[in-house]
N, C-alpha and C. Protein backbone atom coordinates (compact mmCIF):
# COMPACT_ATOMS: atom_id res chain seq x y z
N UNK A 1 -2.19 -8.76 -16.08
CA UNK A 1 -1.73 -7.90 -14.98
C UNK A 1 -1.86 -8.67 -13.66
N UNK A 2 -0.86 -8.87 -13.01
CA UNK A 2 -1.09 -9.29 -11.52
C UNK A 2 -0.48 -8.16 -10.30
N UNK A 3 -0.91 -8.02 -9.22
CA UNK A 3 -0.67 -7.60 -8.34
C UNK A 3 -0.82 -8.11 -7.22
N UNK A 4 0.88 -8.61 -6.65
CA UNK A 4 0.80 -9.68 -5.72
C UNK A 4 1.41 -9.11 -4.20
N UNK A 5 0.72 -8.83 -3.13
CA UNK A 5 0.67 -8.41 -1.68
C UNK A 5 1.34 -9.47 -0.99
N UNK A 6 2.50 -9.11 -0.32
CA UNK A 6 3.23 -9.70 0.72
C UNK A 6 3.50 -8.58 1.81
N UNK A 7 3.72 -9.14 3.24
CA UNK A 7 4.25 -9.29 4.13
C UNK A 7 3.69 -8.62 5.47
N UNK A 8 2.36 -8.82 5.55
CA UNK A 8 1.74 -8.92 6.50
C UNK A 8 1.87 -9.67 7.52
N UNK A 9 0.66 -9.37 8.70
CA UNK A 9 1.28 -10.39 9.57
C UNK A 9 0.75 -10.06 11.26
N UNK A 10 0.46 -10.87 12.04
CA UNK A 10 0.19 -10.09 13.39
C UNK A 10 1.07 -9.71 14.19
N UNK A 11 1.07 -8.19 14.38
CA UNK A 11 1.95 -7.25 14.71
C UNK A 11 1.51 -6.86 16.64
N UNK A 12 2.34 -6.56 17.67
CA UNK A 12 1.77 -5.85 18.57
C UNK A 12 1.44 -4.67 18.33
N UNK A 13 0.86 -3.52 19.09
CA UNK A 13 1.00 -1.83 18.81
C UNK A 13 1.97 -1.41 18.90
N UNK A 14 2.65 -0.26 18.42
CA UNK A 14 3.94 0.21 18.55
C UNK A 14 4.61 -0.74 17.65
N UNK A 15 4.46 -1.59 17.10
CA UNK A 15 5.41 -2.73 16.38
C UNK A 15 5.57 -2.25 14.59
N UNK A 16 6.39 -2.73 14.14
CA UNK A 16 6.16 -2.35 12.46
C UNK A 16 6.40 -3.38 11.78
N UNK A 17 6.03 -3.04 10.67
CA UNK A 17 6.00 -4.14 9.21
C UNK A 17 6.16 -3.73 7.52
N UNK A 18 6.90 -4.12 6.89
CA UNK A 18 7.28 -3.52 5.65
C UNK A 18 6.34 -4.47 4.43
N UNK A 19 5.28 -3.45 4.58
CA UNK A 19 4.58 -4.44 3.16
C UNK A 19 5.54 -4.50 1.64
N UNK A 20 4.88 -5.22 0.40
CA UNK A 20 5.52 -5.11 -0.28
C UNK A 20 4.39 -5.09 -1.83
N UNK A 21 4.52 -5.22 -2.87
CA UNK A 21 3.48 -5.36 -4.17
C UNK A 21 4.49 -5.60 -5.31
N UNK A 22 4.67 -6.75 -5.75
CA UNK A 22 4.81 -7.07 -6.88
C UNK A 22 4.06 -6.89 -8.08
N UNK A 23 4.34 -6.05 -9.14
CA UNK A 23 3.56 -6.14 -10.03
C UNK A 23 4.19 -6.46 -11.07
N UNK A 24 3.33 -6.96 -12.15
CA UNK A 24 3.65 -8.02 -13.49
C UNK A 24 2.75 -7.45 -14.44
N UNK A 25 2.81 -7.71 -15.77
CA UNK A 25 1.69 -7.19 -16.75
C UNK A 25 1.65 -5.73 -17.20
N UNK A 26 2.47 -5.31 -16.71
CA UNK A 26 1.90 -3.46 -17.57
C UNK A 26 3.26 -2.94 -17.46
N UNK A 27 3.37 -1.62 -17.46
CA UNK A 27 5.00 -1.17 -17.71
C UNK A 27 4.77 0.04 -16.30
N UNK A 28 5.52 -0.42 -15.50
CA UNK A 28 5.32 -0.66 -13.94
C UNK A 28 5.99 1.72 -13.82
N UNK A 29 6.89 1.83 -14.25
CA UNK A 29 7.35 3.00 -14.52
C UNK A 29 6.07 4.21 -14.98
N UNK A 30 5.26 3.66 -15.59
CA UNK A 30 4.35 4.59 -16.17
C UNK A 30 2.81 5.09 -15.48
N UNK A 31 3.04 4.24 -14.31
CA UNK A 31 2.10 4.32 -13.54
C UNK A 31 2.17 5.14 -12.05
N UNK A 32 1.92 5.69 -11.60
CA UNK A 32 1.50 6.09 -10.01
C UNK A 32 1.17 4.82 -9.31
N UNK A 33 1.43 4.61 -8.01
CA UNK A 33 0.79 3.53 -7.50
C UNK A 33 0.64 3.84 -5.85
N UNK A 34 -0.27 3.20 -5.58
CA UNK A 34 -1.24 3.56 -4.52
C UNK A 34 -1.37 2.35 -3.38
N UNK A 35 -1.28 2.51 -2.07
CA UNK A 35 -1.88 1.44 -1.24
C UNK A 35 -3.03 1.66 -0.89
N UNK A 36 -3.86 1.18 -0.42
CA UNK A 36 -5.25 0.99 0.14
C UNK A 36 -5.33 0.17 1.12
N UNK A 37 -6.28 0.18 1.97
CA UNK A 37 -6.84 -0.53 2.88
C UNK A 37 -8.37 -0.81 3.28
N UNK A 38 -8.49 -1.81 3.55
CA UNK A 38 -10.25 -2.02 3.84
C UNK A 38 -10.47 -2.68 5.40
N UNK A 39 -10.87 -2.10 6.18
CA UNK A 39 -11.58 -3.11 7.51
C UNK A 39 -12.35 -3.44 7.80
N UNK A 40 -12.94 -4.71 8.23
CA UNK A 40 -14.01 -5.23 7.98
C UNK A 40 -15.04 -4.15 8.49
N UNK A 41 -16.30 -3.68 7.36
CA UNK A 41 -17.41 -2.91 8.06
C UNK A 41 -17.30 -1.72 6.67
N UNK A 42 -15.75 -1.57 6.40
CA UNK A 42 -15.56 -0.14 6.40
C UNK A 42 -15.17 -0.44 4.73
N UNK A 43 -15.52 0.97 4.28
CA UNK A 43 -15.17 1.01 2.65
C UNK A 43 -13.82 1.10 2.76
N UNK A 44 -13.17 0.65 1.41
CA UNK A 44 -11.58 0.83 1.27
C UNK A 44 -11.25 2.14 1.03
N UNK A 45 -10.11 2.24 1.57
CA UNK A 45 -9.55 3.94 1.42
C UNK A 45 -8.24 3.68 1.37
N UNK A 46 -7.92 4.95 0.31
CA UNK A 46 -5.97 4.82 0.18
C UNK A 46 -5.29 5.77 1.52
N UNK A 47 -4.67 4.52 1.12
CA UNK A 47 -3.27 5.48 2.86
C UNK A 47 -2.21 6.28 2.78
N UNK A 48 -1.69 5.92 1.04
CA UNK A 48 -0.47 6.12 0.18
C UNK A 48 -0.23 6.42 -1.11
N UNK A 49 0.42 7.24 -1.96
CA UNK A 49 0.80 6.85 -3.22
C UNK A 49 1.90 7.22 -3.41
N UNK A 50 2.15 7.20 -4.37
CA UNK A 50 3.56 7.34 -5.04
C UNK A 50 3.57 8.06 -6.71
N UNK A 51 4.48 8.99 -6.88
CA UNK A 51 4.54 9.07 -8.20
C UNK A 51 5.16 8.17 -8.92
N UNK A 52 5.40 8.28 -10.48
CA UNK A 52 5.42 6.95 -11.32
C UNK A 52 7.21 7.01 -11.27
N UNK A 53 8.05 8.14 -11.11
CA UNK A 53 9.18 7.92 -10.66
C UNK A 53 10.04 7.85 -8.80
N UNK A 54 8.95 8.12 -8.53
CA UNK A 54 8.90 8.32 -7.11
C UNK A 54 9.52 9.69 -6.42
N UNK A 55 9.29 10.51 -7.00
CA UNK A 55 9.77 11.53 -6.20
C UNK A 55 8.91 12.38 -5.50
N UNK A 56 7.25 12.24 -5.79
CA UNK A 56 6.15 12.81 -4.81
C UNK A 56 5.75 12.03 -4.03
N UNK A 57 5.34 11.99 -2.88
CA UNK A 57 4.49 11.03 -2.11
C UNK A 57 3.86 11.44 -1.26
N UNK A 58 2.52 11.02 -1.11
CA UNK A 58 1.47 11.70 -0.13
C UNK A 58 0.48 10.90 1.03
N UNK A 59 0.73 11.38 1.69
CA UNK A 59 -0.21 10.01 2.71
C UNK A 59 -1.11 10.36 3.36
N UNK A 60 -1.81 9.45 3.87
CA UNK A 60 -3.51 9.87 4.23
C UNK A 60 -3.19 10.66 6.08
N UNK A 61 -3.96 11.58 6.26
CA UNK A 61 -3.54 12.07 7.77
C UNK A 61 -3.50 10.82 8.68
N UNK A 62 -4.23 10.10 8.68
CA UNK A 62 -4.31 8.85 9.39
C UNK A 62 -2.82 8.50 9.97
N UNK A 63 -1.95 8.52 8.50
CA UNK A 63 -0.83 7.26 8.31
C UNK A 63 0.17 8.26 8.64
N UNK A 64 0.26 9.64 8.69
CA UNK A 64 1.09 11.08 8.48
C UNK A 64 2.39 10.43 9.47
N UNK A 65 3.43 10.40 8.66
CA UNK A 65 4.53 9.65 10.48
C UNK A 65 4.59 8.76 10.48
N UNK A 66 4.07 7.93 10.32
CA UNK A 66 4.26 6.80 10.80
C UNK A 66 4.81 5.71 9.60
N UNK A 67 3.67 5.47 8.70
CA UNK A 67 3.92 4.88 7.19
C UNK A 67 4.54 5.82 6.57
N UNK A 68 5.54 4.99 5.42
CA UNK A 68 6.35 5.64 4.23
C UNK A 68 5.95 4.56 2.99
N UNK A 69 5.75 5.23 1.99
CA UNK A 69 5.38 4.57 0.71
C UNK A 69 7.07 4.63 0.26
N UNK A 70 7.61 3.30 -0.85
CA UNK A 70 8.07 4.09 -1.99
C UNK A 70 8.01 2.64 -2.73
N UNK A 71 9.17 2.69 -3.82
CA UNK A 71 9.08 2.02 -4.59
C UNK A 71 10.82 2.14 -5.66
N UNK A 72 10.66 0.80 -6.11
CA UNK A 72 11.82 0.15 -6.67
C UNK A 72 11.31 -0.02 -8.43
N UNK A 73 11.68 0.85 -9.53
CA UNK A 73 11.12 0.92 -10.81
C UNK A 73 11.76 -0.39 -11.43
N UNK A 74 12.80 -0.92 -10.88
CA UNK A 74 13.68 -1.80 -11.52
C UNK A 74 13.18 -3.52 -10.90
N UNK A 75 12.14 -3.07 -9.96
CA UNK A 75 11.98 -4.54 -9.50
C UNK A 75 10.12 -4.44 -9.51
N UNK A 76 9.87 -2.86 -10.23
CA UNK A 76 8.41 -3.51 -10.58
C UNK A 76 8.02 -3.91 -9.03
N UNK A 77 8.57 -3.31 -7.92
CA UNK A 77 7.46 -3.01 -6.59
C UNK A 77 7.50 -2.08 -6.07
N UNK A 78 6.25 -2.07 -5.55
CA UNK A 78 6.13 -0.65 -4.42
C UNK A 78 6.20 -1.12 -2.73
N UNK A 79 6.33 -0.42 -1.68
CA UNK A 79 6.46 -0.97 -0.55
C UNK A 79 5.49 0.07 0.11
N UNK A 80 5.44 -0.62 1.39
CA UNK A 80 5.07 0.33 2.82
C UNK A 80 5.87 0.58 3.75
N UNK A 81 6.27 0.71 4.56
CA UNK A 81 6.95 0.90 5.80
C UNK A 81 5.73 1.37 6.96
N UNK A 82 5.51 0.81 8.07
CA UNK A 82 4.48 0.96 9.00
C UNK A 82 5.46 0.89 9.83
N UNK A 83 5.41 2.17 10.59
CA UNK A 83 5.87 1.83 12.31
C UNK A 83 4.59 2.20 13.01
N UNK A 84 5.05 2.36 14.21
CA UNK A 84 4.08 2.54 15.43
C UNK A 84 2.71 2.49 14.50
N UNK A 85 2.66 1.17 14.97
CA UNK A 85 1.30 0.23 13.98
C UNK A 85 0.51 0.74 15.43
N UNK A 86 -0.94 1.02 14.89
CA UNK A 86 -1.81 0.95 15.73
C UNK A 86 -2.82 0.40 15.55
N UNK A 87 -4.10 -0.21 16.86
CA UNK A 87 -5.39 -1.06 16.35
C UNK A 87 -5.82 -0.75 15.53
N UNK A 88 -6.38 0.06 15.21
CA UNK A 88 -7.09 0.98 13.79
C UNK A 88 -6.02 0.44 12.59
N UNK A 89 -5.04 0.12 12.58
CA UNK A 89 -4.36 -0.09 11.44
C UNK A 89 -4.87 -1.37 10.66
N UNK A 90 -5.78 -2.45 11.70
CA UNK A 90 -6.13 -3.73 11.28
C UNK A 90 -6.64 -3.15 10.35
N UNK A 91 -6.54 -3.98 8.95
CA UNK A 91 -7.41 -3.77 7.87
C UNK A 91 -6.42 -5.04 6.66
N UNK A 92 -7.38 -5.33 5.55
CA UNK A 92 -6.42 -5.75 4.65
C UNK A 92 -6.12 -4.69 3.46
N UNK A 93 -4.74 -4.91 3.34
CA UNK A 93 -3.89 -3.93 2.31
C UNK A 93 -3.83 -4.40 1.38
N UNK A 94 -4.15 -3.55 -0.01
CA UNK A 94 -4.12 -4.11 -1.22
C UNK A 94 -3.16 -2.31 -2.14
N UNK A 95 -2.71 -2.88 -3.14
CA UNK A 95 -2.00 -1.86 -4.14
C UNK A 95 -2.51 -1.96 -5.64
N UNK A 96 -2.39 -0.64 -5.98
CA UNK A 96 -3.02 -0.77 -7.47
C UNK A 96 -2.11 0.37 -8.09
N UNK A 97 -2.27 0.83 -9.63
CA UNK A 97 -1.95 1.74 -10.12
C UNK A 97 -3.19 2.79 -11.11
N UNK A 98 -2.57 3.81 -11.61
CA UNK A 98 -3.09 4.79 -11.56
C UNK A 98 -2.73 5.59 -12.42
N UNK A 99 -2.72 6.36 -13.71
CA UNK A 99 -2.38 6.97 -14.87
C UNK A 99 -2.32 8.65 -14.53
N UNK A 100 -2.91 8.68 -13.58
CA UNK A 100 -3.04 10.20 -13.11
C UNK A 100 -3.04 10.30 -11.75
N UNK A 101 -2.84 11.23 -11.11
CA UNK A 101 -2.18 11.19 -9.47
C UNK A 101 -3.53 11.27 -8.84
N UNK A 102 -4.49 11.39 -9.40
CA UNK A 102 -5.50 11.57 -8.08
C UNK A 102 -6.59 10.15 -8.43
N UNK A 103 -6.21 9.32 -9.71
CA UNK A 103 -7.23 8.69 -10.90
C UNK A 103 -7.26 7.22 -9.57
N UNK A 104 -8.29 6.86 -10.10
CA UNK A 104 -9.06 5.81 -9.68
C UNK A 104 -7.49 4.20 -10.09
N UNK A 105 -8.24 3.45 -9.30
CA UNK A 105 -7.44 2.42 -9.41
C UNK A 105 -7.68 1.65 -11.02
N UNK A 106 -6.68 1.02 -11.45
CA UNK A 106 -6.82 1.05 -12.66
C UNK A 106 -7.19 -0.50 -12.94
N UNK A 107 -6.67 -1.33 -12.23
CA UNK A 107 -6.28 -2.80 -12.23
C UNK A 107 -7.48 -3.18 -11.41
N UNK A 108 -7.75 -4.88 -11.81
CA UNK A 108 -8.13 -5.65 -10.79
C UNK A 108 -7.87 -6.06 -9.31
N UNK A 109 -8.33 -6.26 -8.77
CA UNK A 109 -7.19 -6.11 -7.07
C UNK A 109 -6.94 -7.18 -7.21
N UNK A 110 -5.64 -7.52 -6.20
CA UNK A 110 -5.31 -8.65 -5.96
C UNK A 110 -5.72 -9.36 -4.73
N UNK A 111 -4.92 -10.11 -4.02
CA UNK A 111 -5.54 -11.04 -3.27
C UNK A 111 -5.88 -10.47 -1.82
N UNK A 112 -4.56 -8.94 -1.75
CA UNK A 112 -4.29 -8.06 -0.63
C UNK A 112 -3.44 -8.92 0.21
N UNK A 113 -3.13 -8.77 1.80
CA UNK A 113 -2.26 -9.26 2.72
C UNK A 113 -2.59 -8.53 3.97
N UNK A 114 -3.06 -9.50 4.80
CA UNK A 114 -4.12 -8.98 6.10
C UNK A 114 -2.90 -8.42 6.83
N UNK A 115 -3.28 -7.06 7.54
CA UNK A 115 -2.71 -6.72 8.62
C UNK A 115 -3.27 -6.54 9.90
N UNK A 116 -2.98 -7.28 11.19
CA UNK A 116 -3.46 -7.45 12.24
C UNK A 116 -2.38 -6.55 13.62
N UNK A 117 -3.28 -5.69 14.07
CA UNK A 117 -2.77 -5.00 14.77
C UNK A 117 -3.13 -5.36 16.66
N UNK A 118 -2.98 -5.80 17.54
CA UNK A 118 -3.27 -6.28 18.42
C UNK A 118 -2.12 -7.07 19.52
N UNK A 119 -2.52 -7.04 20.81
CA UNK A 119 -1.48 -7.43 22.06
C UNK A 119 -1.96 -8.61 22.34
């Protein structure tokens, strides 16, 4: 199983960025999948998920507006969409999946993809 994080990057405030997660190794359709984030200090917490066909999606109040989760079943990724990025948004982003909509991450993490929020 790999799960590979692209497209981070240092952003101003107000600025946006479209993460992305490649995944490999499991049968990508059968899963829920989830973003997360960690900042330095702070435990990781999810921002996002997705159902395993994508037609539910729920996001953390934090992200409410601003981020959009979804995902591509045919290319085996899930994305982010971040606008009006804010400081608090610094953290690194990582994605996993999930057999049940509320279930724990299932996979090893991957490498994540730092997001830097700052003028």
């Amino acid at each position: 199983v790999q799960l590979v994080e692209s497209g981070g990057g240092l952003v101003q405030p107000g600025g946006s960025l479209r993460l992305s997660c490649a995944a490999s190794g499991f049968t990508f359709r059968d899963y829920h999948m989830s973003w997360y984030r960690q900042a330095p200090g702070k435990e990781r917490e999810r921002v996002a998920r997705i159902e395993n066909f994508g037609v539910g999606t729920k996001h953390a109040d934090s992200v409410k507006g601003r981020f959009t989760i979804s995902r591509d079943n045919a290319k085996s990724t899930v994305y982010l969409q971040m606008n009006s990025l804010k400081p608090e948004d610094t953290a690194m982003y990582y994605c996993n999946a999930a057999t049940t909509w509320t279930g724990d991450p299932t996979f090893h993490w991957g490498q994540g993809t730092q997001v830097t929020v700052s003028s």
